[in-house]
N, C-alpha and C. Protein backbone atom coordinates (compact mmCIF):
# COMPACT_ATOMS: atom_id res chain seq x y z
N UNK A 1 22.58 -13.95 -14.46
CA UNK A 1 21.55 -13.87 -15.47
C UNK A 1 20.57 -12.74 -15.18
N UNK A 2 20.06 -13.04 -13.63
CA UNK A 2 19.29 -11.82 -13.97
C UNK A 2 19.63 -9.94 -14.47
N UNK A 3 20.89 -9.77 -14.14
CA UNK A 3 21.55 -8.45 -14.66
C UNK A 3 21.49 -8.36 -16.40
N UNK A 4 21.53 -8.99 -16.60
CA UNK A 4 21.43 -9.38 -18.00
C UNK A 4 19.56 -9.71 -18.77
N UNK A 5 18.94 -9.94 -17.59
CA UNK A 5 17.87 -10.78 -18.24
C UNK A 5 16.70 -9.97 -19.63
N UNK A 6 16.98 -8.80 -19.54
CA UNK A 6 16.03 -8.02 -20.16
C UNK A 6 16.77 -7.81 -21.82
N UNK A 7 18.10 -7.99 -22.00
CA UNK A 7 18.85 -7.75 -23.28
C UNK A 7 18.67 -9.13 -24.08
N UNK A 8 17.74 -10.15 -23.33
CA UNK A 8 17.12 -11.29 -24.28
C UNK A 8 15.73 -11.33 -25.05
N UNK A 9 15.65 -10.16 -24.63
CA UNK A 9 14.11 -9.82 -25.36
C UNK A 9 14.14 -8.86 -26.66
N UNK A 10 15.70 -8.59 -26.66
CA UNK A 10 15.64 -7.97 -28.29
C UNK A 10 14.97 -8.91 -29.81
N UNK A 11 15.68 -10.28 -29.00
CA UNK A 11 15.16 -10.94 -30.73
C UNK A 11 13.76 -10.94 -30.52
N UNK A 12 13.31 -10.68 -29.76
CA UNK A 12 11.55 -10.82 -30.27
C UNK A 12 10.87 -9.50 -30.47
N UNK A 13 11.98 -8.44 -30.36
CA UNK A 13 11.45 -7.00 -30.63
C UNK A 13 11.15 -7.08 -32.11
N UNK A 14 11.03 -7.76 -33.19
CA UNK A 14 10.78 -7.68 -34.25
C UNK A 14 9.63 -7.75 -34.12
N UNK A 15 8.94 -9.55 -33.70
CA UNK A 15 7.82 -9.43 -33.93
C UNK A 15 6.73 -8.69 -33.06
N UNK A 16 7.73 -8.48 -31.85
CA UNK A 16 6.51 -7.05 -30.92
C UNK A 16 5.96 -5.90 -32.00
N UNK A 17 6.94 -5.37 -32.85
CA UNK A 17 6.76 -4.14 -33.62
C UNK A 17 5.46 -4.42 -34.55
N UNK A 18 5.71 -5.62 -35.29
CA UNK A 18 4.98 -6.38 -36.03
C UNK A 18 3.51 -6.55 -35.30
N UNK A 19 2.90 -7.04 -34.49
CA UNK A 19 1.88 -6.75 -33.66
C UNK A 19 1.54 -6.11 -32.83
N UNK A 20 2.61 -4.79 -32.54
CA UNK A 20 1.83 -3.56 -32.21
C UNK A 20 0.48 -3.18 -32.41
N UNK A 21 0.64 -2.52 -33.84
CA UNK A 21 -0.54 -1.95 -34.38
C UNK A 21 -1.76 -2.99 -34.34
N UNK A 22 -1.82 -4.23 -34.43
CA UNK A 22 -3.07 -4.87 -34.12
C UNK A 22 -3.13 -5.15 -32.68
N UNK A 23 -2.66 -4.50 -31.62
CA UNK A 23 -3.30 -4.13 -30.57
C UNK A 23 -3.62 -3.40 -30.33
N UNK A 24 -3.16 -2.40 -30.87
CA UNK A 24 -4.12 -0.89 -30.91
C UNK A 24 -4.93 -0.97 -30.98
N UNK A 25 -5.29 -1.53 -32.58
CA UNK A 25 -6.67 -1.47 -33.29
C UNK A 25 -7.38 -2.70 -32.70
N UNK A 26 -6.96 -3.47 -31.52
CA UNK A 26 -8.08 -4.55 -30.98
C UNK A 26 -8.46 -3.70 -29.61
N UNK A 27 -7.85 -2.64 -29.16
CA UNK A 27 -7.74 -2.48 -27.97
C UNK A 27 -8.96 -0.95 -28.22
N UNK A 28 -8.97 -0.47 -29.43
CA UNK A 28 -10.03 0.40 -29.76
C UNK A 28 -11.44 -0.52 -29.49
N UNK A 29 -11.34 -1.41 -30.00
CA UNK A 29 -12.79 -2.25 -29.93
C UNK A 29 -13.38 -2.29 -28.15
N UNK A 30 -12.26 -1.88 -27.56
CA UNK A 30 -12.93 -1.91 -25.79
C UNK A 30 -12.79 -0.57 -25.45
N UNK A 31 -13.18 0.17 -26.51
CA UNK A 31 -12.86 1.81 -26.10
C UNK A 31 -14.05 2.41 -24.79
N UNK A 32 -14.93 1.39 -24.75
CA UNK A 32 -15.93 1.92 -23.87
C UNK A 32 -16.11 0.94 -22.21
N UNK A 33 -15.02 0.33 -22.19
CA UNK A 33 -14.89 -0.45 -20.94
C UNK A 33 -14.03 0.68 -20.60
N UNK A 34 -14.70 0.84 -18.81
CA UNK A 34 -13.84 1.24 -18.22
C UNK A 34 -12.40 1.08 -17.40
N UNK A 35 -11.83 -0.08 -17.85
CA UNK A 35 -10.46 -1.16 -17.32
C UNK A 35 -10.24 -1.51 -18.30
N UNK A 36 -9.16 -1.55 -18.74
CA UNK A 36 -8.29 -2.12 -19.79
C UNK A 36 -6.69 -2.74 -19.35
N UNK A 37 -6.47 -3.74 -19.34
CA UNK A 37 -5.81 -4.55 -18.24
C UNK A 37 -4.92 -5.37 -19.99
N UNK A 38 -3.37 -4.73 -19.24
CA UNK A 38 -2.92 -5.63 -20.40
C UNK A 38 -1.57 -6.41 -19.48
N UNK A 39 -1.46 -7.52 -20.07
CA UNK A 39 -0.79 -8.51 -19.15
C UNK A 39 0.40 -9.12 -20.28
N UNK A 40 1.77 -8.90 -20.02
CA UNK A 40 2.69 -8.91 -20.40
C UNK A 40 3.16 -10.20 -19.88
N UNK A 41 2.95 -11.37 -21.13
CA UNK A 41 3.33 -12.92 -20.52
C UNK A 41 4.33 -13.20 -21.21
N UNK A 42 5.13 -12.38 -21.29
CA UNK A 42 6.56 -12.69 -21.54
C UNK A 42 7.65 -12.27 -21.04
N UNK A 43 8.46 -12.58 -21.06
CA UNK A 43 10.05 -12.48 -20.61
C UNK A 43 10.66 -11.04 -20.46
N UNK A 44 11.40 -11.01 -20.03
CA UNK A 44 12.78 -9.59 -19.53
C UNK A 44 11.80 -8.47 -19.09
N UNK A 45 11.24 -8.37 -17.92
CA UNK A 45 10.91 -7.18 -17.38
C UNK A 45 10.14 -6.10 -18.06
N UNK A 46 9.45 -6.55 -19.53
CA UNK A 46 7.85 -6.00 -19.80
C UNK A 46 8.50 -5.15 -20.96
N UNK A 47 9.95 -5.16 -21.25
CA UNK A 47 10.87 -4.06 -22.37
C UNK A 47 10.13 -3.73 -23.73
N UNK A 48 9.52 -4.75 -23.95
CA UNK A 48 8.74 -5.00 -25.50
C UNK A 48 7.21 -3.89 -25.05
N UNK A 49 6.90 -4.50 -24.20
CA UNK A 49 5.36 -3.74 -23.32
C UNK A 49 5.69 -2.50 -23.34
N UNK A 50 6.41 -1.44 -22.50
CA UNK A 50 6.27 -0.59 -22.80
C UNK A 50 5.67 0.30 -23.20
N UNK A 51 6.19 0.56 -24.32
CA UNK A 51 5.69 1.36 -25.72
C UNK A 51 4.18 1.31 -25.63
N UNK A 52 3.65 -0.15 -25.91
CA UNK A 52 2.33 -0.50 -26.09
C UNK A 52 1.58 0.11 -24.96
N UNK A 53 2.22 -0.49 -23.78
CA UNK A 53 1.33 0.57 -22.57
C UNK A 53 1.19 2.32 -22.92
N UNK A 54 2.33 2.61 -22.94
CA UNK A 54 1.97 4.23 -23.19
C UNK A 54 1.21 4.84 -23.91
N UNK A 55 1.18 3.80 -25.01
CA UNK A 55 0.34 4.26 -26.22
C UNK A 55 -1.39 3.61 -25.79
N UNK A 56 -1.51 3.02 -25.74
CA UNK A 56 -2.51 2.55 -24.47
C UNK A 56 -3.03 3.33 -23.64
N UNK A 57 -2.36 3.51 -22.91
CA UNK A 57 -2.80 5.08 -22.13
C UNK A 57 -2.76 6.44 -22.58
N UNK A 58 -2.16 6.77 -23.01
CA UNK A 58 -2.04 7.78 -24.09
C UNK A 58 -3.91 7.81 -25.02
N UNK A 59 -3.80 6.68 -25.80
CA UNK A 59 -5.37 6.74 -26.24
C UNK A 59 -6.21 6.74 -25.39
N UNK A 60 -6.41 6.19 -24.17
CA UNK A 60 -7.16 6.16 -23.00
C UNK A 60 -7.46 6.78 -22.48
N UNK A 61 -7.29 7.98 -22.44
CA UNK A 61 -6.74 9.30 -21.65
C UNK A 61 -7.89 10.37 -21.91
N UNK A 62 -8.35 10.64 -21.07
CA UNK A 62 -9.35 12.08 -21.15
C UNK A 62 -8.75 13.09 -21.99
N UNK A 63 -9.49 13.89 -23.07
CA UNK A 63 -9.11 14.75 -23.27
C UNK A 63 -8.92 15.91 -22.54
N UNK A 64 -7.22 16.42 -23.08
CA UNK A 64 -6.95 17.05 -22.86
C UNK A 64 -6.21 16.81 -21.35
N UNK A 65 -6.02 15.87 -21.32
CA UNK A 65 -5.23 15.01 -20.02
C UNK A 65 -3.70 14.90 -20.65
């Protein structure tokens, strides 16, 4: 199972996509904390997370960084 364990997190890649964008736009509202700590409480090795992190950091990011 575990070789396998991360190709069980496709069926919920729908609704990850689906609440993407309202973490963005909740994660703007702490644009002025300096820590932004996101905690991936779900299953197969963070596959869905990702994305969201990069983009996360990506906005986070000093300009011109």
């Amino acid at each position: 199972m575990a070789d396998d364990y991360a190709r069980y997190a496709l069926s919920q890649r729908a609704a990850f996509e689906a609440t993407h964008p309202a973490a963005l736009d909740t994660a703007r509202l702490f644009a002025d904390e300096p820590v932004l700590r996101v905690a991936d409480l779900g299953a197969a090795d963070g596959v869905n997370s990702h994305g969201l992190i990069r983009d996360l950091a990506e906005a986070r990011a000093p300009a011109g960084r």
